[in-house]
C-alpha atoms as a PDB file:
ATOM      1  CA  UNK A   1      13.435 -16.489   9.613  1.00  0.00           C
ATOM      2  CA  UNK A   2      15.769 -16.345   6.971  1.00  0.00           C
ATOM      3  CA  UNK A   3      14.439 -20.073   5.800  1.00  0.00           C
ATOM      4  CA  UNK A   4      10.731 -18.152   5.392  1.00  0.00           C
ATOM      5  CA  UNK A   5      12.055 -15.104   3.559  1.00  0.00           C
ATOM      6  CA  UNK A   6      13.957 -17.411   1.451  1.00  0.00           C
ATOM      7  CA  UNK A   7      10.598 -19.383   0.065  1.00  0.00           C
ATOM      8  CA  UNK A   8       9.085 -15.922  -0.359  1.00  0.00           C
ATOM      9  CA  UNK A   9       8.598 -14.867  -4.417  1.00  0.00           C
ATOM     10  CA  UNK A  10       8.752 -11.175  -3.509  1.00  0.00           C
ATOM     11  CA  UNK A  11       9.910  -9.260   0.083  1.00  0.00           C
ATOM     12  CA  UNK A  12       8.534  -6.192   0.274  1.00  0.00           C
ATOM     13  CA  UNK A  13      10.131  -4.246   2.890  1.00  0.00           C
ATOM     14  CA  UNK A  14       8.490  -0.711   3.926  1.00  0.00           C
ATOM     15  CA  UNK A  15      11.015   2.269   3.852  1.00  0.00           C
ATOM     16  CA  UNK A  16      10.626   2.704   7.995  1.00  0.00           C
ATOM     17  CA  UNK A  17      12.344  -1.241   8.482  1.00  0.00           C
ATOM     18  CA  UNK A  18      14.978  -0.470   5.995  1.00  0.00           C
ATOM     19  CA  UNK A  19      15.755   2.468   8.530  1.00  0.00           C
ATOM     20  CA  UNK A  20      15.503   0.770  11.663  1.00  0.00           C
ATOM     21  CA  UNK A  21      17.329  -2.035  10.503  1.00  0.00           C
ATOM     22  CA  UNK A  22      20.104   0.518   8.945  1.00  0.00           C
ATOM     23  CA  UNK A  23      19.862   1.789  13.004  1.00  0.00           C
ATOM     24  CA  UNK A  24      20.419  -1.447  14.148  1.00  0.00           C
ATOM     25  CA  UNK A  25      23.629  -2.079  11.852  1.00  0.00           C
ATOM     26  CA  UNK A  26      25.650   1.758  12.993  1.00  0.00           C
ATOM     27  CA  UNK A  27      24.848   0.618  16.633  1.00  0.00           C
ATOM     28  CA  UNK A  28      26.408  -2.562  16.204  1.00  0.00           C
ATOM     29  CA  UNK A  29      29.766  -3.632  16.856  1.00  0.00           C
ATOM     30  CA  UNK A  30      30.714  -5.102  13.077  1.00  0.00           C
ATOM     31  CA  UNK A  31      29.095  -2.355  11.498  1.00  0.00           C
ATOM     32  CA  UNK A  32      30.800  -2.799   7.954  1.00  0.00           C
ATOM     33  CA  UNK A  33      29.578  -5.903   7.683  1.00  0.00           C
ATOM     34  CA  UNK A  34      25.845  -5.539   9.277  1.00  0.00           C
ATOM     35  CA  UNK A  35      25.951  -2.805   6.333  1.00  0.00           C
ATOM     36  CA  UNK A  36      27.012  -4.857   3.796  1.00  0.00           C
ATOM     37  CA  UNK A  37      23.734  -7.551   4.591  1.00  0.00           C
ATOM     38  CA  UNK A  38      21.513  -4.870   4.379  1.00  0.00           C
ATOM     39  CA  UNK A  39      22.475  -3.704   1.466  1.00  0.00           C
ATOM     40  CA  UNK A  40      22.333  -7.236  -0.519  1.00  0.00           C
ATOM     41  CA  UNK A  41      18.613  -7.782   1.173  1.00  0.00           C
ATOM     42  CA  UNK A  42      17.666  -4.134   0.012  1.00  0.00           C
ATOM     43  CA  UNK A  43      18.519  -4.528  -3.312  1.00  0.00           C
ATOM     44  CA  UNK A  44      16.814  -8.051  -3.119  1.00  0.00           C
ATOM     45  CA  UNK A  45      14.064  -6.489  -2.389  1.00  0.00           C
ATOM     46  CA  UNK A  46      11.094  -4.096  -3.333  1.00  0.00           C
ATOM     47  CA  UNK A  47      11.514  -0.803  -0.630  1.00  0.00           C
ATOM     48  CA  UNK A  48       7.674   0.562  -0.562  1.00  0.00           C
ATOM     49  CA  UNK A  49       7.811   4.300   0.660  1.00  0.00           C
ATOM     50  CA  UNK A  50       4.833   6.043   2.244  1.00  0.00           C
ATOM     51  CA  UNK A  51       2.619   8.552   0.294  1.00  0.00           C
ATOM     52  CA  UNK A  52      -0.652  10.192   1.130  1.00  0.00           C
ATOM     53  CA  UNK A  53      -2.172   7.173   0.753  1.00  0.00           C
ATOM     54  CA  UNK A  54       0.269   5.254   3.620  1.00  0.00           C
ATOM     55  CA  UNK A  55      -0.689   8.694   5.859  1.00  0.00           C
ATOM     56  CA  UNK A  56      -4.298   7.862   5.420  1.00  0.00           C
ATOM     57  CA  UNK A  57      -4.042   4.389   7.085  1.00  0.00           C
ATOM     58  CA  UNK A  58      -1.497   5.294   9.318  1.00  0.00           C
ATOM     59  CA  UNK A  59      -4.218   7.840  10.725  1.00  0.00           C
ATOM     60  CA  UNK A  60      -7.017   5.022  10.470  1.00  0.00           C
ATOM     61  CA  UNK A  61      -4.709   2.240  12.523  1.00  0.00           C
ATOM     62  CA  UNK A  62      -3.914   5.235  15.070  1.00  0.00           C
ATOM     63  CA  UNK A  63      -6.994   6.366  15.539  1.00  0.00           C
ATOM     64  CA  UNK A  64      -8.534   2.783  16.423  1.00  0.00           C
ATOM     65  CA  UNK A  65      -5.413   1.794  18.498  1.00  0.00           C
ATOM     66  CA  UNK A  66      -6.087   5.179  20.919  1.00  0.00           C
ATOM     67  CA  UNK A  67      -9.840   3.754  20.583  1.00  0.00           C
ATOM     68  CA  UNK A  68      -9.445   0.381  22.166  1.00  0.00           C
ATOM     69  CA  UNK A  69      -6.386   1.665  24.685  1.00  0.00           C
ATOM     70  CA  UNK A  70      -3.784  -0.311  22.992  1.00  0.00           C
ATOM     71  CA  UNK A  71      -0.897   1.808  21.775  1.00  0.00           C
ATOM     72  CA  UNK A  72       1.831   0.516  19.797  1.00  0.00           C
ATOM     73  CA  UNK A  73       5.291   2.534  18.681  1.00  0.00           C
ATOM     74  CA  UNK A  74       5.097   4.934  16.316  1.00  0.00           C
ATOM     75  CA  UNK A  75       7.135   3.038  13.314  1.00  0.00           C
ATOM     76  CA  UNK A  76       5.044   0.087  13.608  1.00  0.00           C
ATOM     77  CA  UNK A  77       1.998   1.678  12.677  1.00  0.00           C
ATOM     78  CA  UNK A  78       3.697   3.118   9.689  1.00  0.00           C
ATOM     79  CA  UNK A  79       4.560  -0.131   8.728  1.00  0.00           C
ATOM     80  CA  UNK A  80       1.358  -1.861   9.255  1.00  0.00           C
ATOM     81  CA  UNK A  81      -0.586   1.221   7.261  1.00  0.00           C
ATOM     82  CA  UNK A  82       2.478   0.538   4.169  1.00  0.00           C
ATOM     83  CA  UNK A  83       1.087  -3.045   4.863  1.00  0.00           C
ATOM     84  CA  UNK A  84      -2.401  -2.503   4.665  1.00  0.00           C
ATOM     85  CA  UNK A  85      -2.227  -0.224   1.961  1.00  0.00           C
ATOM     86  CA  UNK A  86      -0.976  -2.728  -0.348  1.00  0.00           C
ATOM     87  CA  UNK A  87      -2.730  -5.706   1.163  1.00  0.00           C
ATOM     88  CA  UNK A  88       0.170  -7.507   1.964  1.00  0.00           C
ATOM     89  CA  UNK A  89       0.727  -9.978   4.996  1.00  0.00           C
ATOM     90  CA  UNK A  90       3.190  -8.583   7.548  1.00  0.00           C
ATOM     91  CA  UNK A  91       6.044 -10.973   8.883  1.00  0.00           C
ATOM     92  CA  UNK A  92       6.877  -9.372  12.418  1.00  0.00           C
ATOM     93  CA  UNK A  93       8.099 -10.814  15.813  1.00  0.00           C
ATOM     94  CA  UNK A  94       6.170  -8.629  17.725  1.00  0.00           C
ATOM     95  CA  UNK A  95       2.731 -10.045  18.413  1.00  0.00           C
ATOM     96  CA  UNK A  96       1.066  -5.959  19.108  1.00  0.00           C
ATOM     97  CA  UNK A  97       0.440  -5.530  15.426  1.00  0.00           C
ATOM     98  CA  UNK A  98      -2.245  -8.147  16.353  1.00  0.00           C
ATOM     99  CA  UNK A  99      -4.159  -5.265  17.813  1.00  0.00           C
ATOM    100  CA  UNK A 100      -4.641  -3.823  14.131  1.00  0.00           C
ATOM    101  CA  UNK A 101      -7.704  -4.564  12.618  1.00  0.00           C
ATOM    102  CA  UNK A 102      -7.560  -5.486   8.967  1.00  0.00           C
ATOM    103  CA  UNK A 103      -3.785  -6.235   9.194  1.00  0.00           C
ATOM    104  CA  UNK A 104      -2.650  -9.843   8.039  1.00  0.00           C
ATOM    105  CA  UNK A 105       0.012 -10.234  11.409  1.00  0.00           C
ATOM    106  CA  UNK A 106       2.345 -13.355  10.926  1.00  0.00           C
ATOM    107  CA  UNK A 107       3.893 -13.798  13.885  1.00  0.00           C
ATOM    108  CA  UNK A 108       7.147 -15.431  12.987  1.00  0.00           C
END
């Protein structure tokens, strides 16, 4: 994954994954240093933040998620409205953003 992220001109990393991944590093047990990589990939990176705009297509992916009965957590449809707001593909792991319609879902 690294490899991929490495090739990529520009990460763009949506404000809720810079949270979840600052989660991840405080539960961990080398939390200094989990810190410290976070930090170097932030500031290698552009944080988008949610606006009205983000709101807007969070309610839209929501909306047709409880449609078709397919409900994904909360933060991941924040992150594929920030996505789809700015038309950028999504690298995830987790094959349910799939269920989003208009979302570019690389499943890495």
């Amino acid at each position: 994954m690294l490899d991929r992220l490495a090739q990529a001109d520009t990460v763009f990393l949506p404000s809720i994954v810079v949270g979840e991944i600052y989660f991840g590093a405080y539960r961990s047990g080398r939390v200094d240093k989990n810190l410290a990589h976070i930090d170097e990939l932030v500031m290698a990176s552009s944080v988008l933040a949610c606006d009205t705009e983000t709101a807007r297509e969070y309610g839209l992916v929501k909306s047709a998620l409880r449609s078709k009965g397919r409900p994904i957590p909360e933060n991941d449809i924040w992150i594929a409205a920030v996505a789809r707001q700015h038309g950028l593909a999504l690298a995830t792991r987790d094959s349910h953003f799939r269920e989003i319609d208009d979302l570019d879902a690389d499943l890495w």
